[in-house]
PDB file of N, CA and C in Angstrom:
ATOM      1  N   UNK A   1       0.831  -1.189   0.000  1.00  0.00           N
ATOM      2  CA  UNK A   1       0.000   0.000   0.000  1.00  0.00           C
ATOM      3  C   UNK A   1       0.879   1.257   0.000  1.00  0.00           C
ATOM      4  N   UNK A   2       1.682   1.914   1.101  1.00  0.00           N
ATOM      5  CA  UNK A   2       2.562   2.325   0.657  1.00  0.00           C
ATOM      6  C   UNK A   2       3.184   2.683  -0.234  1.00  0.00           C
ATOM      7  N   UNK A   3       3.974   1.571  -1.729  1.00  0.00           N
ATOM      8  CA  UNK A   3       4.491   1.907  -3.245  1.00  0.00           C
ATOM      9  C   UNK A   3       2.734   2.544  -3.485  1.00  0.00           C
ATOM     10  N   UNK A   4       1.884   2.049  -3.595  1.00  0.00           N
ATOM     11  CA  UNK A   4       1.095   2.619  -4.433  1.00  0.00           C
ATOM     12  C   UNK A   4       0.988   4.118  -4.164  1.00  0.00           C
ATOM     13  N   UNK A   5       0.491   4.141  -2.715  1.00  0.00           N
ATOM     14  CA  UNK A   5       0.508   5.884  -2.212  1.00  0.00           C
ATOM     15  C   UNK A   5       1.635   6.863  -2.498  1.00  0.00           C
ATOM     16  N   UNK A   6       2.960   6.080  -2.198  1.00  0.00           N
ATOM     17  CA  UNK A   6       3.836   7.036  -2.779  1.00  0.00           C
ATOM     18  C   UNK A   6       4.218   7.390  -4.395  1.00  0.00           C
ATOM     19  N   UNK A   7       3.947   6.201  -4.984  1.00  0.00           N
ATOM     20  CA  UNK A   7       4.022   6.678  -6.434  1.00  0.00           C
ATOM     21  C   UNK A   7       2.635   6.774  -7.033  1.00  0.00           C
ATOM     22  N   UNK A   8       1.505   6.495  -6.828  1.00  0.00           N
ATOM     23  CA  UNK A   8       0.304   6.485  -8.000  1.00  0.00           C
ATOM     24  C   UNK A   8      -0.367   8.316  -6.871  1.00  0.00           C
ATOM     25  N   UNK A   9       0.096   8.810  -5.841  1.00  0.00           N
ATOM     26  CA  UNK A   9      -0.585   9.769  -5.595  1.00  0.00           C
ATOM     27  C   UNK A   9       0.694  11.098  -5.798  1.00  0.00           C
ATOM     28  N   UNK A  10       2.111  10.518  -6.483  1.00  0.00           N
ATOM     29  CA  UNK A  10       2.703  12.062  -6.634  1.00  0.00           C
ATOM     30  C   UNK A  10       2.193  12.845  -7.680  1.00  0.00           C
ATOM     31  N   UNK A  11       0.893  13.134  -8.115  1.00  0.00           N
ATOM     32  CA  UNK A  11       0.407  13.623  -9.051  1.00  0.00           C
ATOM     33  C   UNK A  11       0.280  15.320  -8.602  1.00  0.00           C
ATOM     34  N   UNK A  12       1.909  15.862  -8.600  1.00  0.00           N
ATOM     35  CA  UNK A  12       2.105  17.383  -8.685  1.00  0.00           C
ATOM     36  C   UNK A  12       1.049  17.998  -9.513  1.00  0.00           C
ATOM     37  N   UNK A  13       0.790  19.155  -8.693  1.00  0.00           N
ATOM     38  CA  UNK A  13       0.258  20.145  -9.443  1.00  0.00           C
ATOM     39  C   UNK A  13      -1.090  19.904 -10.443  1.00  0.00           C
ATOM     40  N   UNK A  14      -1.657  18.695  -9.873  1.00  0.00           N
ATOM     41  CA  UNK A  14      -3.314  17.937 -10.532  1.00  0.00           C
ATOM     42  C   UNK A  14      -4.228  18.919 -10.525  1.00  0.00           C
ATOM     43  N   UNK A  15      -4.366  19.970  -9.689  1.00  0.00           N
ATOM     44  CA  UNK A  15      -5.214  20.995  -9.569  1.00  0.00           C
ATOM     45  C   UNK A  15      -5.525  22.198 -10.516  1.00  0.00           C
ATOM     46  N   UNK A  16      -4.400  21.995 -11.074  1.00  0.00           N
ATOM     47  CA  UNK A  16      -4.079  23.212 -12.269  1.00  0.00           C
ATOM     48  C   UNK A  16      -4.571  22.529 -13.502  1.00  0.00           C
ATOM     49  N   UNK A  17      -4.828  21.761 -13.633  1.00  0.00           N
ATOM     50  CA  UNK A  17      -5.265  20.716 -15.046  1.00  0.00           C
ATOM     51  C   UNK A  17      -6.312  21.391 -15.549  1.00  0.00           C
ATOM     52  N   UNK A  18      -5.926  22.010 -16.720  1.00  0.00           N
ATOM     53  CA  UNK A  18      -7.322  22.283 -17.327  1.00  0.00           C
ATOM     54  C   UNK A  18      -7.694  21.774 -18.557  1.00  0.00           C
ATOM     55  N   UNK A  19      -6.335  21.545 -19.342  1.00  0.00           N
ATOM     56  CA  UNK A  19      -6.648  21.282 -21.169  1.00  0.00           C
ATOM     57  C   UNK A  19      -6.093  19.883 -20.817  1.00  0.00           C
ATOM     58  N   UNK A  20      -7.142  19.148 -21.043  1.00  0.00           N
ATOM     59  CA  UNK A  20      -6.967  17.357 -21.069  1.00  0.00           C
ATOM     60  C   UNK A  20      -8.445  17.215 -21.713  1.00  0.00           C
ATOM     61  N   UNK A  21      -8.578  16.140 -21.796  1.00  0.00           N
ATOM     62  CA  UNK A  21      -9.639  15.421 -23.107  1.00  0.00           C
ATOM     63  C   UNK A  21      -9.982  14.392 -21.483  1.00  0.00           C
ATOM     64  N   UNK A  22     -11.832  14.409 -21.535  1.00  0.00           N
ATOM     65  CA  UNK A  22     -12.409  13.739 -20.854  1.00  0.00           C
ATOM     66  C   UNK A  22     -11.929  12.238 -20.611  1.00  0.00           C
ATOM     67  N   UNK A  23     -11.293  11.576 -21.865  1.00  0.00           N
ATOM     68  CA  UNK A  23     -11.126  10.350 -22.498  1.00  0.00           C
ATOM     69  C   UNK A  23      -9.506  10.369 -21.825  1.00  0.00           C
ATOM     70  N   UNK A  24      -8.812  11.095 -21.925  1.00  0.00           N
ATOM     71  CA  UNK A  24      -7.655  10.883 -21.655  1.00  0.00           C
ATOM     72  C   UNK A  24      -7.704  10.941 -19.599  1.00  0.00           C
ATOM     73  N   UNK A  25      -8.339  11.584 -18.941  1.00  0.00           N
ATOM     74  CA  UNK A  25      -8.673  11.368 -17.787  1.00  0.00           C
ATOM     75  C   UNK A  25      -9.136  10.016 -17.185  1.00  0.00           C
ATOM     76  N   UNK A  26     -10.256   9.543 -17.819  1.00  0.00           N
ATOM     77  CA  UNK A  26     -10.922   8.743 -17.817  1.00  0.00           C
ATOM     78  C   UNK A  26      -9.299   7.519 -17.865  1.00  0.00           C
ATOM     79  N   UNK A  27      -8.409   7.398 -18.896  1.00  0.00           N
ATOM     80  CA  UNK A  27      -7.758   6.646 -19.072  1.00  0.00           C
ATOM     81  C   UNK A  27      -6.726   6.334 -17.653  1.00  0.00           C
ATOM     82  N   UNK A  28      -6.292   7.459 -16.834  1.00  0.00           N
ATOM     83  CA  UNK A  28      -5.620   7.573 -16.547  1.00  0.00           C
ATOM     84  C   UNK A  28      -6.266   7.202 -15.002  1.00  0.00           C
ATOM     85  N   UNK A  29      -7.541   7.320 -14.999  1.00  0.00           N
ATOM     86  CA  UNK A  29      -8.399   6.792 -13.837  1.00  0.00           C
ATOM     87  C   UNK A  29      -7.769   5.133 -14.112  1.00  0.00           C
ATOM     88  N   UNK A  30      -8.299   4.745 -15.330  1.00  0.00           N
ATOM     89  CA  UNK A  30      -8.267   3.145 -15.053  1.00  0.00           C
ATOM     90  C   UNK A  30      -7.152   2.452 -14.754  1.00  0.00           C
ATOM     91  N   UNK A  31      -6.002   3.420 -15.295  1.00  0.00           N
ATOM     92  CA  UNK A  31      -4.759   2.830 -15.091  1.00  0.00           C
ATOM     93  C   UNK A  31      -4.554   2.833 -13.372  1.00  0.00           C
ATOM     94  N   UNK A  32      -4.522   3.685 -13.235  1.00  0.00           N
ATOM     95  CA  UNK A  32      -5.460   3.979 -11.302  1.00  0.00           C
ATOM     96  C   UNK A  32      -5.613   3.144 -10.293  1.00  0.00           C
ATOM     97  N   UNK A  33      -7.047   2.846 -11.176  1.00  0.00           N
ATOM     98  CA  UNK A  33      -7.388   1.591 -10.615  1.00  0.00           C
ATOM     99  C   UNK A  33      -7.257   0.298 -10.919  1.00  0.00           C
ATOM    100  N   UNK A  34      -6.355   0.065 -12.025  1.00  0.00           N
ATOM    101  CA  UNK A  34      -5.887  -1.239 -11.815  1.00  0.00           C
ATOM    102  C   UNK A  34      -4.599  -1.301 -11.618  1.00  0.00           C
ATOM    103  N   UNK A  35      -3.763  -0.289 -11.085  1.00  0.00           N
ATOM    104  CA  UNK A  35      -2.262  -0.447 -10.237  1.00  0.00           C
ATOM    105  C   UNK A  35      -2.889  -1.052  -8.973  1.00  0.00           C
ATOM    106  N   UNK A  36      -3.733  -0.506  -8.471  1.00  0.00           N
ATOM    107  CA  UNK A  36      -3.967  -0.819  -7.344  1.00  0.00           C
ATOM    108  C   UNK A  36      -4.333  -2.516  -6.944  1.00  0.00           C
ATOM    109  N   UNK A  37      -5.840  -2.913  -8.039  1.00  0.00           N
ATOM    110  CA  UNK A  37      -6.258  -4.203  -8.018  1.00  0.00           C
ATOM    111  C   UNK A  37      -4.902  -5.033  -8.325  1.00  0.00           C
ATOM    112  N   UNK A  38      -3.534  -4.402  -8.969  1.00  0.00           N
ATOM    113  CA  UNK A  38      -2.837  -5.635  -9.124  1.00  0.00           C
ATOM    114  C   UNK A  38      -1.782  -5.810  -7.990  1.00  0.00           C
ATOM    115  N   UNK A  39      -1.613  -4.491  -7.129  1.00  0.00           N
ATOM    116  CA  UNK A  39      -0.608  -4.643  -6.160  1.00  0.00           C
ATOM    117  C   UNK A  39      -1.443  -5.502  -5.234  1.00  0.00           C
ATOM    118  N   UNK A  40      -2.628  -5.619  -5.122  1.00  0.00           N
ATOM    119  CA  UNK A  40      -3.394  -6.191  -4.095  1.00  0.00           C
ATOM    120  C   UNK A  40      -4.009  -7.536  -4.153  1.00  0.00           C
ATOM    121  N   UNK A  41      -3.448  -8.020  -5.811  1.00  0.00           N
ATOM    122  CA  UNK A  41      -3.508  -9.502  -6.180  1.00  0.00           C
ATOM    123  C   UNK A  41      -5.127 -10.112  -6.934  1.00  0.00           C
ATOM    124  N   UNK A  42      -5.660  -8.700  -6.652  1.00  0.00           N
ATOM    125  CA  UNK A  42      -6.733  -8.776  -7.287  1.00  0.00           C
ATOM    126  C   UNK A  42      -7.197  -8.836  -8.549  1.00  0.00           C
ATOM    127  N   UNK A  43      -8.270  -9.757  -9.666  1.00  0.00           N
ATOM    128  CA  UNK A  43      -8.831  -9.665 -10.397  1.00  0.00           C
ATOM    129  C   UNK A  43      -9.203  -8.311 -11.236  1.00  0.00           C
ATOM    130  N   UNK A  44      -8.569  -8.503 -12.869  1.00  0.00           N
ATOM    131  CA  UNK A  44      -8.960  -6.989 -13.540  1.00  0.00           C
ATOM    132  C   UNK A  44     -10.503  -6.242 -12.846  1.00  0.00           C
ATOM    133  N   UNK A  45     -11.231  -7.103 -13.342  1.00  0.00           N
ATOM    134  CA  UNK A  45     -12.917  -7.011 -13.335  1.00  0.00           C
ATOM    135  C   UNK A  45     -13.750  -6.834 -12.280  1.00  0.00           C
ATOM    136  N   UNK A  46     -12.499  -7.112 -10.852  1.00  0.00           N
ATOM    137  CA  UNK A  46     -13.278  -6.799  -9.782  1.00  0.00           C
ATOM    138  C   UNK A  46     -13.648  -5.458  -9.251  1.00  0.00           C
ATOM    139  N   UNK A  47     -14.454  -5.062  -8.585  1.00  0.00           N
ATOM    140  CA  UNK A  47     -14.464  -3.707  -7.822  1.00  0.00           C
ATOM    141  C   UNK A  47     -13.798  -2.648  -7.076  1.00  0.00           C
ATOM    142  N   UNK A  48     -13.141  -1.554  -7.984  1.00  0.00           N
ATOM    143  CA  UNK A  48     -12.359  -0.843  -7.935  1.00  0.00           C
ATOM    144  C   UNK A  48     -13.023   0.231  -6.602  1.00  0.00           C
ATOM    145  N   UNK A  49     -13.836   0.043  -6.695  1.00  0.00           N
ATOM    146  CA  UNK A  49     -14.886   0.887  -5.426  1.00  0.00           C
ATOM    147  C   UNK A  49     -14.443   0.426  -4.275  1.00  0.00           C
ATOM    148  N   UNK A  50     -14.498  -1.057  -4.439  1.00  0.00           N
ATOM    149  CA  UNK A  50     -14.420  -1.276  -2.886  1.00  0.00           C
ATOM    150  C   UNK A  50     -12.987  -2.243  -2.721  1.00  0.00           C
ATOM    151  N   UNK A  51     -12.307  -2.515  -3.794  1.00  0.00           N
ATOM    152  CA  UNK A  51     -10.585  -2.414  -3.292  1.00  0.00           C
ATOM    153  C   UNK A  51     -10.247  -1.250  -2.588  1.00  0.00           C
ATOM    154  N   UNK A  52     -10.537   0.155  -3.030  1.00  0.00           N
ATOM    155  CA  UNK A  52     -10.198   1.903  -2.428  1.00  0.00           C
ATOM    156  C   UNK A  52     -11.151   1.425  -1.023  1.00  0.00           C
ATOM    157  N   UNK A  53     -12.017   1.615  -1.121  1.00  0.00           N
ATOM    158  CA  UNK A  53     -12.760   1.728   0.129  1.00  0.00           C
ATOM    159  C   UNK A  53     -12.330   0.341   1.425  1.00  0.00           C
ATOM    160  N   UNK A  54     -11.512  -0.801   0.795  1.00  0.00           N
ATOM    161  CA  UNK A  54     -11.647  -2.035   2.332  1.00  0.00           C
ATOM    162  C   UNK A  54      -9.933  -1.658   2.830  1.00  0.00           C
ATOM    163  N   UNK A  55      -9.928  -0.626   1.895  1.00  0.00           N
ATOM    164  CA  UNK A  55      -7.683  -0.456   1.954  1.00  0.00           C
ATOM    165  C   UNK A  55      -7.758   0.789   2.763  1.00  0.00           C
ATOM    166  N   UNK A  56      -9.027   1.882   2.510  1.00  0.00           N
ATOM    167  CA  UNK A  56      -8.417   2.843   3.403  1.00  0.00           C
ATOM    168  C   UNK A  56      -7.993   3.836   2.017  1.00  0.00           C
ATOM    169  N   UNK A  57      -8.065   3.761   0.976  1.00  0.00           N
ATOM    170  CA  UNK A  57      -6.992   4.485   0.294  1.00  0.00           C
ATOM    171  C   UNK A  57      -8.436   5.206  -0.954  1.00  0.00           C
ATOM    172  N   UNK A  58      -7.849   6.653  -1.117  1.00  0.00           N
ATOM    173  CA  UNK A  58      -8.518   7.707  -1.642  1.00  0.00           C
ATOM    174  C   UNK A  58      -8.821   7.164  -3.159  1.00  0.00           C
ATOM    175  N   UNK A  59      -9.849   7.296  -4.128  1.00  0.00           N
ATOM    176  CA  UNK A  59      -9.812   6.820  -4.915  1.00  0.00           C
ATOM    177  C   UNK A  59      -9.055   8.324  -5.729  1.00  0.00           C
ATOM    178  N   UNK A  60      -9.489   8.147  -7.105  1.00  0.00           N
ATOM    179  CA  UNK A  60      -8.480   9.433  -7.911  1.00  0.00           C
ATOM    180  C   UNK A  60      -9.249  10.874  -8.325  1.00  0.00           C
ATOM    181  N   UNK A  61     -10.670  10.829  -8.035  1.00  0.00           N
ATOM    182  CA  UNK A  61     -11.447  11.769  -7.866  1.00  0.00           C
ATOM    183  C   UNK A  61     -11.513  12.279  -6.472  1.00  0.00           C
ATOM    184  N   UNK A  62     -11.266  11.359  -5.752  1.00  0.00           N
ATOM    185  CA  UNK A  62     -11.198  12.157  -4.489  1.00  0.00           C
ATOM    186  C   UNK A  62      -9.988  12.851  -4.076  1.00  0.00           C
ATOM    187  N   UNK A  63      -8.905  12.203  -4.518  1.00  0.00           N
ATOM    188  CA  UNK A  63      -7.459  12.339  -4.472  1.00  0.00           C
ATOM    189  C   UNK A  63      -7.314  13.589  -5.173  1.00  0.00           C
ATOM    190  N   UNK A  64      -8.025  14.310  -6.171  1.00  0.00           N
ATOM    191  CA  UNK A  64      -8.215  15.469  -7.554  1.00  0.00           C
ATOM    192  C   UNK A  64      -8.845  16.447  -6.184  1.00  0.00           C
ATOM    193  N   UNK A  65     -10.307  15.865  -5.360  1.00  0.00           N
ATOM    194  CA  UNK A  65     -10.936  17.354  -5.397  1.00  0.00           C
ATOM    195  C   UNK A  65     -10.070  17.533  -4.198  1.00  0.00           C
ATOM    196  N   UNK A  66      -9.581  16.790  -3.641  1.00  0.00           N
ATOM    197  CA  UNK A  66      -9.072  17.016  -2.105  1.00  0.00           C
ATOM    198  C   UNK A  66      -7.258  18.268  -2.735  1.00  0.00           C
ATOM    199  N   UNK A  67      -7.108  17.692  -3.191  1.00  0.00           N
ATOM    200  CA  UNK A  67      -5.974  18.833  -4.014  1.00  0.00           C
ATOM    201  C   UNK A  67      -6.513  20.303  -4.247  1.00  0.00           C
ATOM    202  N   UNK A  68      -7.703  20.297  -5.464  1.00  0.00           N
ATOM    203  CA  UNK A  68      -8.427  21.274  -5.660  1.00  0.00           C
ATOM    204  C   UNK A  68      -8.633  22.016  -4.519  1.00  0.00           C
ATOM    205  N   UNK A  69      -9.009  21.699  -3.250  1.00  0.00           N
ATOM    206  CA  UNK A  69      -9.747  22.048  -2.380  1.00  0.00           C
ATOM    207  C   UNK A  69      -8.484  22.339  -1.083  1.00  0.00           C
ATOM    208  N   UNK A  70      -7.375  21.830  -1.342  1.00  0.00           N
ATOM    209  CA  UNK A  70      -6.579  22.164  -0.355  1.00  0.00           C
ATOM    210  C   UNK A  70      -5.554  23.763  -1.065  1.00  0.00           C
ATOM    211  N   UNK A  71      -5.278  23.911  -2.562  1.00  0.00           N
ATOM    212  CA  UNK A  71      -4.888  24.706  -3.154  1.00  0.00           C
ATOM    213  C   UNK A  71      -5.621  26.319  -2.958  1.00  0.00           C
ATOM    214  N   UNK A  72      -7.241  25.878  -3.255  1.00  0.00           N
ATOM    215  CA  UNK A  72      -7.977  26.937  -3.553  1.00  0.00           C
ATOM    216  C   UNK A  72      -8.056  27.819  -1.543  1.00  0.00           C
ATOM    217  N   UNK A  73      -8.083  26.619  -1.208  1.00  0.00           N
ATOM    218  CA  UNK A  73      -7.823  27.259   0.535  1.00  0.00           C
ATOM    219  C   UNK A  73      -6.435  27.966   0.756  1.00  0.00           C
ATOM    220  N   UNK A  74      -5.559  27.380   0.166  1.00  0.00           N
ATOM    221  CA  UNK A  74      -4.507  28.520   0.269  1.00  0.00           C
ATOM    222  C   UNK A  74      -4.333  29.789  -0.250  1.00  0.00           C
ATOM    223  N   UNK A  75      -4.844  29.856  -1.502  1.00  0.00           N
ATOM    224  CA  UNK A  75      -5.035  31.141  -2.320  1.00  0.00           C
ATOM    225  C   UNK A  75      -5.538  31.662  -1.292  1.00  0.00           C
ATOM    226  N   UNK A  76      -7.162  31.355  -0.874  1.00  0.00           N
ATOM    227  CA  UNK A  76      -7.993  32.595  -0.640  1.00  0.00           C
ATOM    228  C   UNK A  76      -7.604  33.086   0.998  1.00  0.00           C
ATOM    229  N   UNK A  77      -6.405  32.358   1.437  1.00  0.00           N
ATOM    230  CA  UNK A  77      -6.137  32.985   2.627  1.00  0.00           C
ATOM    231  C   UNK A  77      -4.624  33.406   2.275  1.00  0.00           C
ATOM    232  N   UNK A  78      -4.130  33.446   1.719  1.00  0.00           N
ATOM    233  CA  UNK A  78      -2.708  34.189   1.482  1.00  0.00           C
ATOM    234  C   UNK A  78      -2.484  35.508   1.831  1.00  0.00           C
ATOM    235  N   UNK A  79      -1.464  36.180   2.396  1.00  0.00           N
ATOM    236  CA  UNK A  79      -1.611  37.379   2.624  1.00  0.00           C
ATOM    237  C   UNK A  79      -0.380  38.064   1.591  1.00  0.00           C
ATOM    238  N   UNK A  80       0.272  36.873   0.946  1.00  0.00           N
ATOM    239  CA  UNK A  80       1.025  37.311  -0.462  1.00  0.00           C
ATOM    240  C   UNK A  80       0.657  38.095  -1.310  1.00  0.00           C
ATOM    241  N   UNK A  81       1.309  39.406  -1.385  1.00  0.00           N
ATOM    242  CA  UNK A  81       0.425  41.003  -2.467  1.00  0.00           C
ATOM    243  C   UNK A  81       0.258  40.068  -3.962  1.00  0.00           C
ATOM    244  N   UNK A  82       1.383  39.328  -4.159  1.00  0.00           N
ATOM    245  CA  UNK A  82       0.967  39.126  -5.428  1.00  0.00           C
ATOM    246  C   UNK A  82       0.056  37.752  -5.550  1.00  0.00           C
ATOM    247  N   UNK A  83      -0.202  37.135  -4.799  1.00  0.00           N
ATOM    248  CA  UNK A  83      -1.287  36.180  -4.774  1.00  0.00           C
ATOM    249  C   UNK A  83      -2.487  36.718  -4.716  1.00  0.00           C
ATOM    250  N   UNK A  84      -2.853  37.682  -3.559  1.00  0.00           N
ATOM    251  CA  UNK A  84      -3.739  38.534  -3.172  1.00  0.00           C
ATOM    252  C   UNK A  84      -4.459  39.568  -4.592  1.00  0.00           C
ATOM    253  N   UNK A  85      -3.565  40.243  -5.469  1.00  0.00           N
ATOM    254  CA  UNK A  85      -3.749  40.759  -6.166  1.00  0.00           C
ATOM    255  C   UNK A  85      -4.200  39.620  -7.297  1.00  0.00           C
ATOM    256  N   UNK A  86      -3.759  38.773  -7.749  1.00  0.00           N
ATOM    257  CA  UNK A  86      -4.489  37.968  -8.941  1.00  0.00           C
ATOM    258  C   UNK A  86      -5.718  37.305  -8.323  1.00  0.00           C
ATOM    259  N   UNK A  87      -5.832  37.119  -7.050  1.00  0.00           N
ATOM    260  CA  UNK A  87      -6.811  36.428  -6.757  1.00  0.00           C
ATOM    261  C   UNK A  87      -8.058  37.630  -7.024  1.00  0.00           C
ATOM    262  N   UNK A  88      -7.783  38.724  -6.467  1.00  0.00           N
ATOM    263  CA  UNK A  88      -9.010  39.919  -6.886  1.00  0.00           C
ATOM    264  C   UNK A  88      -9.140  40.095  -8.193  1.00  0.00           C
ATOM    265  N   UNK A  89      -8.421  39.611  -9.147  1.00  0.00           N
ATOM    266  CA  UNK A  89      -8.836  39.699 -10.367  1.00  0.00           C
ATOM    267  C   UNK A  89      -9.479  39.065 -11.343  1.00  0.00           C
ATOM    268  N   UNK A  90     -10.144  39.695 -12.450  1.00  0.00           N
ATOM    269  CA  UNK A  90     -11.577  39.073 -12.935  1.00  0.00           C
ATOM    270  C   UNK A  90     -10.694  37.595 -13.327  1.00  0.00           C
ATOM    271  N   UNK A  91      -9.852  37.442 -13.901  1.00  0.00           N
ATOM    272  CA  UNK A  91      -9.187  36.437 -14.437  1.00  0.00           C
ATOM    273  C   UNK A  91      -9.075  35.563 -13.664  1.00  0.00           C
ATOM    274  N   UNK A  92      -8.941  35.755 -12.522  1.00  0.00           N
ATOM    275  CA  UNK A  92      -9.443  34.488 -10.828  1.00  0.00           C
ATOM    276  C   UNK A  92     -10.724  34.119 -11.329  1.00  0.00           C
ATOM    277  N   UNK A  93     -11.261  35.045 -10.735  1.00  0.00           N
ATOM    278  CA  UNK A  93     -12.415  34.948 -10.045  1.00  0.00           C
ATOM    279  C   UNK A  93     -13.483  34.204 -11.270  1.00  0.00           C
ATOM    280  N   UNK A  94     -13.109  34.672 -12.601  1.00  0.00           N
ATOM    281  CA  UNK A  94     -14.172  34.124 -13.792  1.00  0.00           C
ATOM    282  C   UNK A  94     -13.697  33.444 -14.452  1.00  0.00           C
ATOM    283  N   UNK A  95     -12.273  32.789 -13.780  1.00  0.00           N
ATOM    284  CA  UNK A  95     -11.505  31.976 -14.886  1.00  0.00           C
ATOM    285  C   UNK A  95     -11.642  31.166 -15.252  1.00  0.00           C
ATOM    286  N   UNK A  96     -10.778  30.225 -15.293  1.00  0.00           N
ATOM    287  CA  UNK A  96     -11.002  28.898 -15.856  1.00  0.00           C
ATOM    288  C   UNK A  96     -10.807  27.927 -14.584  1.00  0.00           C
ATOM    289  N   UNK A  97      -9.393  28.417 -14.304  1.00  0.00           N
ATOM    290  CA  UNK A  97      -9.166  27.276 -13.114  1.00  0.00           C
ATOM    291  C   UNK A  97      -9.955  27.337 -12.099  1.00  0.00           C
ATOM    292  N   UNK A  98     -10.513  28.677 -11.668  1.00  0.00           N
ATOM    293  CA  UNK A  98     -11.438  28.774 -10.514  1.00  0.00           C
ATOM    294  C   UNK A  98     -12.920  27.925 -11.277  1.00  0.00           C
ATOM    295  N   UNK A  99     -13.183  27.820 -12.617  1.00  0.00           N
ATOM    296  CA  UNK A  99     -14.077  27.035 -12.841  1.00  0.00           C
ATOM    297  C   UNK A  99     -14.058  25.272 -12.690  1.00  0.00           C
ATOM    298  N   UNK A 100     -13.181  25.027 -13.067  1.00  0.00           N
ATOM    299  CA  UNK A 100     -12.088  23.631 -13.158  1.00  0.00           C
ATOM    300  C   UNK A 100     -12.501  23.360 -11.013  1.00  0.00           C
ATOM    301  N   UNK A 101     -11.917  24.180 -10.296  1.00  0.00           N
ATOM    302  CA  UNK A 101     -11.886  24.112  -9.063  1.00  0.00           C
ATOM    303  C   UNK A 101     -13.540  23.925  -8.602  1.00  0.00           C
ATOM    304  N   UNK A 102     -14.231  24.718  -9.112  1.00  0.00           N
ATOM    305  CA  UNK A 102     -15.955  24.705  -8.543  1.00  0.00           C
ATOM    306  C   UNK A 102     -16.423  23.125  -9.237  1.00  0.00           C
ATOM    307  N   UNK A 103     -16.405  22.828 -10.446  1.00  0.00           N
ATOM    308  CA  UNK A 103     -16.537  21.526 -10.565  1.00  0.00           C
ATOM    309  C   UNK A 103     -15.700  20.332 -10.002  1.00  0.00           C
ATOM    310  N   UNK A 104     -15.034  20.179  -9.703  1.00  0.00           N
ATOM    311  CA  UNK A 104     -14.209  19.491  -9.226  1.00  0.00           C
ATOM    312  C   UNK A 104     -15.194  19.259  -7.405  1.00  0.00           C
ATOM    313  N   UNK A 105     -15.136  20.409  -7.047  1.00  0.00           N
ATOM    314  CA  UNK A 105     -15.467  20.409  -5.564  1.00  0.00           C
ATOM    315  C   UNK A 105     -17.322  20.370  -5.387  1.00  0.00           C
ATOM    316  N   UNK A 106     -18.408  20.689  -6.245  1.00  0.00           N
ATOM    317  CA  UNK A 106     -19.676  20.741  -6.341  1.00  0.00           C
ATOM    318  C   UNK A 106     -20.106  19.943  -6.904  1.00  0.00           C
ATOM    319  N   UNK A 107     -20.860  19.305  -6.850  1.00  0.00           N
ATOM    320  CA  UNK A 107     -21.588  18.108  -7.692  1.00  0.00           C
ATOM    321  C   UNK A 107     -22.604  18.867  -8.120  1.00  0.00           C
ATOM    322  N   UNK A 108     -22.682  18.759  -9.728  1.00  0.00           N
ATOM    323  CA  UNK A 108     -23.948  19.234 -10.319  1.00  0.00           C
ATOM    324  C   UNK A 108     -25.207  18.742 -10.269  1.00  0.00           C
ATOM    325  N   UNK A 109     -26.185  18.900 -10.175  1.00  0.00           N
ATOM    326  CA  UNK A 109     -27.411  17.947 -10.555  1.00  0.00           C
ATOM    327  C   UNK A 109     -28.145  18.196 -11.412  1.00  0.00           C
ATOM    328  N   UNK A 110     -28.486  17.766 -12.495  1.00  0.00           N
ATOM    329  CA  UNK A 110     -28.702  17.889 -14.077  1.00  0.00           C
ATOM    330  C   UNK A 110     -30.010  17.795 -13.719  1.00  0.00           C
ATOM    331  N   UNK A 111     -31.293  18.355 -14.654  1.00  0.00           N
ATOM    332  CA  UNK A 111     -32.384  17.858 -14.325  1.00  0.00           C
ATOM    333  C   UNK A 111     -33.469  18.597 -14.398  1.00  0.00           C
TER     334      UNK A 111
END
């Protein structure tokens, strides 16, 4: 458990991700989750839900918003002028990454 945490979660700077292809995410989930099912001796086909959930260990969406969500908490408390200053700006506040960050952390409900 351990190799996996230390290498399948050094995913620097995941929070900033904005130009990737749904498909290429998606890919990089499965690879994800089957490092894991194989360090753990487990079957391709079995349940990637609940290998993460009986181990204790974050799956890769959670592992994403918990980043998102630990980043965007630092911004908005920084007392850095130049953090402080881009954060007041429309380019924050209406951007992209602050959009990237609200999805990431809100669940939509379509409907």
């Amino acid at each position: 458990m351990e190799v996996f945490l230390s290498h399948c979660y050094s995913i620097y700077c995941n929070s900033l991700w904005l130009r990737f292809k749904v498909a290429t995410l998606n890919r990089l989930k499965v690879c994800h989750n089957d490092i894991l099912k194989r360090i753990l001796g487990l079957p391709r086909w079995s349940s990637s839900s609940l290998a993460f959930a009986r181990n204790g260990v974050n799956n890769l969406g959670v592992f994403r918003r918990h980043s998102a969500f630990s980043v965007r908490s630092r911004v908005e408390v920084s007392k850095n002028s130049i953090i402080t200053s881009v954060r007041q700006s429309a380019a924050y506040v209406c951007g992209p990454i602050q959009q990237r960050w609200l999805d990431l952390l809100f669940v939509h409900n379509e409907g």
